[in-house]
N, C-alpha and C. Protein backbone atom coordinates (compact mmCIF):
# COMPACT_ATOMS: atom_id res chain seq x y z
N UNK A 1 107.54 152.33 249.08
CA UNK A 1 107.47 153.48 248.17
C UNK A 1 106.65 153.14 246.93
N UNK A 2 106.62 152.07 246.63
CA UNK A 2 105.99 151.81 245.18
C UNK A 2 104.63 151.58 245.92
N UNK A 3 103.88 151.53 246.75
CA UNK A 3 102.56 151.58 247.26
C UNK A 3 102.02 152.71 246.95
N UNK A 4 103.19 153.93 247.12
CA UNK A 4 102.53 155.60 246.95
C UNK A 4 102.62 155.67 246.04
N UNK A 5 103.10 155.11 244.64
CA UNK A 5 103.00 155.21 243.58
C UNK A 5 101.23 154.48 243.05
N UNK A 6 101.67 153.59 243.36
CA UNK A 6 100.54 152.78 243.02
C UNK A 6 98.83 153.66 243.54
N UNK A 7 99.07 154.61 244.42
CA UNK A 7 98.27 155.07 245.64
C UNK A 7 97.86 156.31 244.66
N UNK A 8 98.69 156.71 244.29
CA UNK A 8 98.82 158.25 243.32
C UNK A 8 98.33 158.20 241.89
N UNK A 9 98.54 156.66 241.48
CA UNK A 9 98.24 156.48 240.12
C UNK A 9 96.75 156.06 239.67
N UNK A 10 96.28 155.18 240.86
CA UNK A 10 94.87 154.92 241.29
C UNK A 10 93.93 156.25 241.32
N UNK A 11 94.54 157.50 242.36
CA UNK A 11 94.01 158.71 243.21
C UNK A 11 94.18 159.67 241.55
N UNK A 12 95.34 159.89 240.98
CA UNK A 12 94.80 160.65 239.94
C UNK A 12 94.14 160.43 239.03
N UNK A 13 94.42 158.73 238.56
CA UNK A 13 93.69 158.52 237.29
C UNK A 13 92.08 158.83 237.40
N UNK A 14 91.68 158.51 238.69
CA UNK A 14 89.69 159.23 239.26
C UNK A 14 89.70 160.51 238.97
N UNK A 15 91.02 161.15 240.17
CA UNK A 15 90.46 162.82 240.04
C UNK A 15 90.49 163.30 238.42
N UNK A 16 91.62 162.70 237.24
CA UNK A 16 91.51 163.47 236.18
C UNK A 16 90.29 163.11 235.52
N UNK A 17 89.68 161.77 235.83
CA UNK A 17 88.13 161.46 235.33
C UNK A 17 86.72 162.63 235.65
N UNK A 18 86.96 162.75 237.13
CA UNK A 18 85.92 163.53 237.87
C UNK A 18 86.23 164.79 237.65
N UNK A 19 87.71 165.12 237.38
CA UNK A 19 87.63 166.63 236.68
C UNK A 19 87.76 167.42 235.50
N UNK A 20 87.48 166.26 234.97
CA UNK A 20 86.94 166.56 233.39
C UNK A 20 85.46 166.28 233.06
N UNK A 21 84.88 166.07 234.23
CA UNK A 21 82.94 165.76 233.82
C UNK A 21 82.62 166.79 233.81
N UNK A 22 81.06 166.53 233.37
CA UNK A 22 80.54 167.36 233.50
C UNK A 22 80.39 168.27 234.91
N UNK A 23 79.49 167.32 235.88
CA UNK A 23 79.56 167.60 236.85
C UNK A 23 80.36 168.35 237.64
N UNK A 24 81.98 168.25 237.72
CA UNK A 24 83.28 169.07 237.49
C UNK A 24 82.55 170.35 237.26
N UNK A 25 82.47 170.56 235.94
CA UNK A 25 82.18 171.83 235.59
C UNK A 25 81.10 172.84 235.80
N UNK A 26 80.17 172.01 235.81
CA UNK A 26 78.62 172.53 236.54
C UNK A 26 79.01 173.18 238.60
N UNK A 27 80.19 172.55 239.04
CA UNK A 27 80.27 172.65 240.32
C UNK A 27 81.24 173.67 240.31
N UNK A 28 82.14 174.31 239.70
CA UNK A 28 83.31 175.26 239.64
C UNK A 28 82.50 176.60 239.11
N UNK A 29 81.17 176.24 238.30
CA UNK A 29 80.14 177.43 237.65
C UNK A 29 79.62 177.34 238.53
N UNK A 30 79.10 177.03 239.20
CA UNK A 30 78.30 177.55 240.71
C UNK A 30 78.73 177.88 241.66
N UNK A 31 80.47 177.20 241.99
CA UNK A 31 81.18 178.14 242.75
C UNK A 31 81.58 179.86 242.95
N UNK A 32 81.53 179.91 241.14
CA UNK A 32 81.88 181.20 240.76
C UNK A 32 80.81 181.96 240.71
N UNK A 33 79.58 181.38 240.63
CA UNK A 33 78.16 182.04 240.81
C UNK A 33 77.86 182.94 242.04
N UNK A 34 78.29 181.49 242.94
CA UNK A 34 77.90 181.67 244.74
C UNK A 34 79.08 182.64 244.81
N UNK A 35 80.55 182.91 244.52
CA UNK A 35 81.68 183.56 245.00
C UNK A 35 80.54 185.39 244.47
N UNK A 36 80.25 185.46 243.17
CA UNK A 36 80.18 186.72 242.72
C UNK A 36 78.69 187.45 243.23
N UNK A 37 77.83 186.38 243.32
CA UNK A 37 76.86 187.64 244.37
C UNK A 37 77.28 187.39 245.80
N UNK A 38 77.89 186.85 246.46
CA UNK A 38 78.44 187.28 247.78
C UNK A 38 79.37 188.15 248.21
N UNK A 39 80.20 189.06 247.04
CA UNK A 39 80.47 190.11 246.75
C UNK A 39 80.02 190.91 247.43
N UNK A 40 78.84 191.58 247.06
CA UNK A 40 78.13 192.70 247.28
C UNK A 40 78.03 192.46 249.26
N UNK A 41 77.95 190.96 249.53
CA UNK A 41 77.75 191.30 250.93
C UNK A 41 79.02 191.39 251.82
N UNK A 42 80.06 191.01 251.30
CA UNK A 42 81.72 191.52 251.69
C UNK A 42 82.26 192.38 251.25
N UNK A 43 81.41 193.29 250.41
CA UNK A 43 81.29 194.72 249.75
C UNK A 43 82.64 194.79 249.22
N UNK A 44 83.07 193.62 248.21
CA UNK A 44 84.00 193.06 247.45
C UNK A 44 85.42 193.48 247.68
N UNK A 45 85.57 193.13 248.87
CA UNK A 45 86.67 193.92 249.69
C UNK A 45 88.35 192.62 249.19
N UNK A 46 89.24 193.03 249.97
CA UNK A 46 90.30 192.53 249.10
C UNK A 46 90.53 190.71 249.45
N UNK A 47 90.13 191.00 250.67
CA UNK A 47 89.53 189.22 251.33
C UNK A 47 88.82 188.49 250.92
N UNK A 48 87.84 189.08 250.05
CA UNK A 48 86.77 188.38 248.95
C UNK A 48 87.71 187.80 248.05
N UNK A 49 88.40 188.71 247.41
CA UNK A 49 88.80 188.55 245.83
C UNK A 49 90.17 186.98 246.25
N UNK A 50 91.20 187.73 248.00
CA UNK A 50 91.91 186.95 248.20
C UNK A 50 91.21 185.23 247.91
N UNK A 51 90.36 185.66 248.40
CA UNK A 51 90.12 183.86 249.07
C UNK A 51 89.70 182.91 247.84
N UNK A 52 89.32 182.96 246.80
CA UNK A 52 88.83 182.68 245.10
C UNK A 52 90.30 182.43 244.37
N UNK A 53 91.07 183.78 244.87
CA UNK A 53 92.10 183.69 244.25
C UNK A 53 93.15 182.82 244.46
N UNK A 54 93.59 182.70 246.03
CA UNK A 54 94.27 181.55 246.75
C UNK A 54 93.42 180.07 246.37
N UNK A 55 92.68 180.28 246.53
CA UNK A 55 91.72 178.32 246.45
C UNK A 55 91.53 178.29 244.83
N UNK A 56 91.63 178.81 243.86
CA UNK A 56 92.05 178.74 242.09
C UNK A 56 93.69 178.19 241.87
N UNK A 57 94.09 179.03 242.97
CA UNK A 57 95.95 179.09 242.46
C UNK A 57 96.15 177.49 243.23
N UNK A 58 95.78 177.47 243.96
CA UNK A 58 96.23 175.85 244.98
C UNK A 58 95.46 175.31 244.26
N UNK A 59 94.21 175.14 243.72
CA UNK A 59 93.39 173.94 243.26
C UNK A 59 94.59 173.54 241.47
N UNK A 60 94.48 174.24 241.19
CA UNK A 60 95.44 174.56 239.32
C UNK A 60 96.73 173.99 239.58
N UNK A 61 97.54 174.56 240.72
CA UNK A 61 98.77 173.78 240.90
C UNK A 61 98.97 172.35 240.93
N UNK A 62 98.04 171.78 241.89
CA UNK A 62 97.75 170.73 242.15
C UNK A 62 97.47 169.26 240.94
N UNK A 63 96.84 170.15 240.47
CA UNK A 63 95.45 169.49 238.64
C UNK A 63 96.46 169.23 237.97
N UNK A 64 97.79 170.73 237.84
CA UNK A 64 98.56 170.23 236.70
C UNK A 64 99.37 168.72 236.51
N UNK A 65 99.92 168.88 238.23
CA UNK A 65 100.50 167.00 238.30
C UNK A 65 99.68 166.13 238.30
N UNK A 66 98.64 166.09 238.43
CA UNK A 66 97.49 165.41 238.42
C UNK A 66 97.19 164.44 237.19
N UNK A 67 96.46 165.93 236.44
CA UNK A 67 95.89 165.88 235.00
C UNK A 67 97.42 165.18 234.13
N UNK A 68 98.56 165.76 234.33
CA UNK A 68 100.04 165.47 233.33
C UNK A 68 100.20 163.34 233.65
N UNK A 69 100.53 163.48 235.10
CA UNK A 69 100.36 162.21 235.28
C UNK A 69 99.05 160.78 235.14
N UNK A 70 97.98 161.24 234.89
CA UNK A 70 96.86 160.82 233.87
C UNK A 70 97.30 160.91 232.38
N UNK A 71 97.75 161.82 232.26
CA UNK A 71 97.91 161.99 230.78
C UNK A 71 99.09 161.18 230.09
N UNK A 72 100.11 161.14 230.76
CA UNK A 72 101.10 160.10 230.62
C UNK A 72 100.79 158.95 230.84
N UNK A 73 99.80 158.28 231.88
CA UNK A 73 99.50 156.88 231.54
C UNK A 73 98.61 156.28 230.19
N UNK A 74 97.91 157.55 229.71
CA UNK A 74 97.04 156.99 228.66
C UNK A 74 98.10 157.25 227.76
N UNK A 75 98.54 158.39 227.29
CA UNK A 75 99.71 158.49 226.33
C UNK A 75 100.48 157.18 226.29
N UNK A 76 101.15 156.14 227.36
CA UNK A 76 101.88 155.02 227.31
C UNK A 76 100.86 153.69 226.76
N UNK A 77 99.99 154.20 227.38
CA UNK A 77 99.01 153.11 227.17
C UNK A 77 98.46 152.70 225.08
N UNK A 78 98.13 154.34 225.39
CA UNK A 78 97.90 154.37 223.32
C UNK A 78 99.16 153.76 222.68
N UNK A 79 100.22 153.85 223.23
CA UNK A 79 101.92 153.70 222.49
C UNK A 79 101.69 152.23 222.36
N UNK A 80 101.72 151.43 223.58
CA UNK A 80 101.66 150.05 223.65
C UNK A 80 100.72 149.62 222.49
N UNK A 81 99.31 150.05 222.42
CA UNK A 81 98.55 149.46 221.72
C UNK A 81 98.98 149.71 220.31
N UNK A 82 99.67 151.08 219.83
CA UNK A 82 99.58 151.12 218.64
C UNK A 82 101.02 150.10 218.22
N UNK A 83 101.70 150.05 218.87
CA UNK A 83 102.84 148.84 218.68
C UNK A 83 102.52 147.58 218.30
N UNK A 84 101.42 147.26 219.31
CA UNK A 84 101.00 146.01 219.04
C UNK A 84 100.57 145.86 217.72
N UNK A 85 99.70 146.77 217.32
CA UNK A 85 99.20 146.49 216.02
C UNK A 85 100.19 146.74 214.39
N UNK A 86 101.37 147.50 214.92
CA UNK A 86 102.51 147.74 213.94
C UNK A 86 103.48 146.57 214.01
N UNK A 87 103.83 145.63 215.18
CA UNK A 87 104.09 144.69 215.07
C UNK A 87 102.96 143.45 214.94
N UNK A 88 102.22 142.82 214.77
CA UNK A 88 101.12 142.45 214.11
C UNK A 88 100.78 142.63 212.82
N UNK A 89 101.30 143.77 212.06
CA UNK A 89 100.66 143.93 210.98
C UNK A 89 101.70 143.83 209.90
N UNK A 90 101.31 142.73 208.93
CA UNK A 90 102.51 142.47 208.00
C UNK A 90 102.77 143.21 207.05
N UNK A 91 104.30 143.65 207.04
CA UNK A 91 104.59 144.84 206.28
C UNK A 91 104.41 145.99 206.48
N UNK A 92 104.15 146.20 207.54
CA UNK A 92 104.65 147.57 208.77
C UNK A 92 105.97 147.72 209.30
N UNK A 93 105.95 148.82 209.27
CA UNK A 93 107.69 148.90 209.44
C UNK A 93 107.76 148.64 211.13
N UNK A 94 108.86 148.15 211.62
CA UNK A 94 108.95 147.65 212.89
C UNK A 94 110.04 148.91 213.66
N UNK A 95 110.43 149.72 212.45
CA UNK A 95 111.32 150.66 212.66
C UNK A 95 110.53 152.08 214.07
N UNK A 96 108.96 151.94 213.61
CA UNK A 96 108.71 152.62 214.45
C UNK A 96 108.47 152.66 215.71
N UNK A 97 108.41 151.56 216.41
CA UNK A 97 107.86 151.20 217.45
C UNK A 97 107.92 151.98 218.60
N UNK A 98 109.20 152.18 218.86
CA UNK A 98 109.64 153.15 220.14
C UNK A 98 110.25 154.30 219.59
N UNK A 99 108.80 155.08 218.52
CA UNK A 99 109.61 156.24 218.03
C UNK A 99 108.73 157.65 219.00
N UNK A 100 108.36 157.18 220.39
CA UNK A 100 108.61 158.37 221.36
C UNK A 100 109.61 158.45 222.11
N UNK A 101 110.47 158.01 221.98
CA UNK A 101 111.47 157.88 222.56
C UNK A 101 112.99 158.60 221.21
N UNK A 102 112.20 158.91 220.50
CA UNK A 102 113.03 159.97 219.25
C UNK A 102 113.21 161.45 219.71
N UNK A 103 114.16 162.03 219.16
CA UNK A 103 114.32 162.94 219.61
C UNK A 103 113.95 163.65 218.74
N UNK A 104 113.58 165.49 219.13
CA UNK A 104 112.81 165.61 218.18
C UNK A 104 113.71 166.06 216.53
N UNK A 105 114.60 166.23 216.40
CA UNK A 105 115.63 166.25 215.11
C UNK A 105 115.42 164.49 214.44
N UNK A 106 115.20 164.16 215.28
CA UNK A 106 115.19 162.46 214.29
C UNK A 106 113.84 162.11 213.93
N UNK A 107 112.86 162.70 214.76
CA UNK A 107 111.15 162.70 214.38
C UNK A 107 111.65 163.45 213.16
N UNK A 108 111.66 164.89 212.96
CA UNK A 108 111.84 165.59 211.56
C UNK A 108 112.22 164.80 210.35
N UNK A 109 113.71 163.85 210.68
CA UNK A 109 114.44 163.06 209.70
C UNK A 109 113.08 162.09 209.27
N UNK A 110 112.18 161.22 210.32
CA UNK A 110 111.16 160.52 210.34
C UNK A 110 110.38 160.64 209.42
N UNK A 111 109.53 162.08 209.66
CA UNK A 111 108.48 163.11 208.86
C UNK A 111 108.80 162.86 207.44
N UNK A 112 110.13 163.35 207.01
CA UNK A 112 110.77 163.59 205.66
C UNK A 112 111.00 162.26 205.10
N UNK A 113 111.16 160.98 205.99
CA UNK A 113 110.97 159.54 205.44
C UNK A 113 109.34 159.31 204.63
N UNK A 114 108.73 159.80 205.52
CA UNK A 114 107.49 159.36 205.37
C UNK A 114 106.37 160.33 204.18
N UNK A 115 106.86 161.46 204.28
CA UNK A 115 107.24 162.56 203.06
C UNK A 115 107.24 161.84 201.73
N UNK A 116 108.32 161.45 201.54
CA UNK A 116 109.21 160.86 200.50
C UNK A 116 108.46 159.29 200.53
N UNK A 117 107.66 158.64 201.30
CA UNK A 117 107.15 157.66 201.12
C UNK A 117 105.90 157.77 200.51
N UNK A 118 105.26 158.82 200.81
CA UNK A 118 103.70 159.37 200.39
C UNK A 118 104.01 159.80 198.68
N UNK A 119 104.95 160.48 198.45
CA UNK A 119 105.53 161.10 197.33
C UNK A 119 105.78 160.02 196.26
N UNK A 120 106.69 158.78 196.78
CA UNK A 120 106.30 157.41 195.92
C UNK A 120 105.44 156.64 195.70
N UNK A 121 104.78 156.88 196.82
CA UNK A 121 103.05 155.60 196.46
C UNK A 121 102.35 156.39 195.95
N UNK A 122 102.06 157.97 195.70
CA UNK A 122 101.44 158.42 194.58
C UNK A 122 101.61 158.01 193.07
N UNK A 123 102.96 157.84 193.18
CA UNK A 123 103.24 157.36 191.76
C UNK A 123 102.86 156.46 191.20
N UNK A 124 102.46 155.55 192.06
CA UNK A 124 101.60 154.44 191.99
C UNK A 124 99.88 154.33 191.90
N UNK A 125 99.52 155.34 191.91
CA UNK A 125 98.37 155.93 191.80
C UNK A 125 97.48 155.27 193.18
N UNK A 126 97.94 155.12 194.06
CA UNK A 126 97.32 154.79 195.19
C UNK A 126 98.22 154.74 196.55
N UNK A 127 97.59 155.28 197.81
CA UNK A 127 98.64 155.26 198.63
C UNK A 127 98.48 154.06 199.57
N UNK A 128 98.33 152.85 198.96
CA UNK A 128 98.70 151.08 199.60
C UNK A 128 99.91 151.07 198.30
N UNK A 129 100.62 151.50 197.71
CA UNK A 129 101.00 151.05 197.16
C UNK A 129 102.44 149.97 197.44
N UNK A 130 102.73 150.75 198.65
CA UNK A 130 103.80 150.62 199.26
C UNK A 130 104.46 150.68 200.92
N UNK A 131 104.44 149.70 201.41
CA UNK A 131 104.66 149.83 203.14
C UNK A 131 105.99 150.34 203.64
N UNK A 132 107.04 150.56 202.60
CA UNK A 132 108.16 151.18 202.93
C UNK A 132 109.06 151.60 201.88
N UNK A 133 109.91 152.59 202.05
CA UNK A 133 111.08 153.56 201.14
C UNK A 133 111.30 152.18 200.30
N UNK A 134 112.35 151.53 200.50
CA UNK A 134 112.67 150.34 199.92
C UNK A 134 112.05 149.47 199.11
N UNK A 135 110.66 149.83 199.38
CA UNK A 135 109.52 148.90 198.76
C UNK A 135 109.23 149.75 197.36
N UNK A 136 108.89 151.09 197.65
CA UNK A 136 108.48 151.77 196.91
C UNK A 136 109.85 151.96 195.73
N UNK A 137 110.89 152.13 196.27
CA UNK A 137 111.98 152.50 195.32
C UNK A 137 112.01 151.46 194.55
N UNK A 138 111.94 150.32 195.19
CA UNK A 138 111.77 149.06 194.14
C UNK A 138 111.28 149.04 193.04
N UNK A 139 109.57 149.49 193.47
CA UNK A 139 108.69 149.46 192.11
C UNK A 139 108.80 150.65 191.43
N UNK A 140 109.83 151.69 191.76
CA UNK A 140 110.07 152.64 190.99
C UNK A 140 111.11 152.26 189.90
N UNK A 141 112.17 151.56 190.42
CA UNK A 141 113.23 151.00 189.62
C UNK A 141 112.64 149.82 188.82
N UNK A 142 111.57 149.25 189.02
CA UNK A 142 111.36 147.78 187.90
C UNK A 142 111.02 148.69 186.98
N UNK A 143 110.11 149.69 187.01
CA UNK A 143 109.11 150.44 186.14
C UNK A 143 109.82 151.27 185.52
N UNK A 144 111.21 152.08 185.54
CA UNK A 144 112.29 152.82 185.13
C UNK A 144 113.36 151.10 184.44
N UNK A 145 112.92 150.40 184.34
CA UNK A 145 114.28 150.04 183.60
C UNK A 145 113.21 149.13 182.51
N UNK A 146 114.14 148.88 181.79
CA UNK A 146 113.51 148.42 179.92
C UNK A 146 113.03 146.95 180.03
N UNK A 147 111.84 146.83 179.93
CA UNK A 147 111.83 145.52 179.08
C UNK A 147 112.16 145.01 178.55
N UNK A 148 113.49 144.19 178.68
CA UNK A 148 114.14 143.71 177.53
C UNK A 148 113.10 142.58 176.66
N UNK A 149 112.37 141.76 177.55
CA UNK A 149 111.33 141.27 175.80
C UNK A 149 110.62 141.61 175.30
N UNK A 150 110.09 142.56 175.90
CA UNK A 150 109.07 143.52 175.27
C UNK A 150 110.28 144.42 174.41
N UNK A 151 111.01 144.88 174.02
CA UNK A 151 111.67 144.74 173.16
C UNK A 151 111.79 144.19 172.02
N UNK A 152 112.26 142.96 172.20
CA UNK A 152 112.32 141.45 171.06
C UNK A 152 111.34 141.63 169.98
């Protein structure tokens, strides 16, 4: 069983290549070219329109598992890479890593972290100011409390 996987993942990742070229598209515009003056010689009867219409509806059904399962391997693929580089990169939060796997009420909670993170490194007049909530609240609190020797 994992052969037909392997068989399917090989077979779509081409077809979603080859049906997103150009070529793809130049060949579906000439289909529809060749379908609409041959019209006039099936004197556009309901067998014309059937047969375009059946070979669109089966070709589309098909594309969608196709094209989705292409699309999910690069989607996993971008995830991995951008991990790598969030774990790699010092002072990146490690919190995000497997945040597709969030649901979407905790993405929102996420958003509003990151909200509120943009909102503090302004204060800082630059947005490196700060790689996380904690970081930033920090330099909000040194800068909110008194100098005591500057005082003196």
């Amino acid at each position: 069983m994992n052969n037909v996987f392997k068989i399917f993942d090989k077979f779509s990742t081409s077809l979603a290549r080859v049906a997103g070229s150009s070529i793809a598209f130049l060949s579906a515009f000439i289909i529809i070219i060749v379908w609409g003056v041959t019209g006039s010689y099936f004197n556009f009867s309901e067998t014309w329109h059937l047969v375009l219409s059946t070979g669109i509806s089966i070709i589309t059904f098909l594309m969608v598992f196709v094209i989705q399962q292409a699309q999910n391997k690069d989607t996993m693929a971008l995830q991995l890479k951008l991990n790598e580089l969030i774990a790699a990169t010092k002072g990146a939060s490690n919190r995000v890593l497997n945040i597709e796997d969030m649901t979407e009420e905790e993405l929102k909670v996420l958003k509003k972290f990151y909200s509120k993170l943009s909102d503090l490194s302004e204060t800082e007049g630059h947005f490196g100011a700060a790689h996380s909530i904690d970081e930033a609240r920090k330099n909000e609190a040194f800068k909110e409390t008194p100098n005591v020797e500057a005082d003196h």
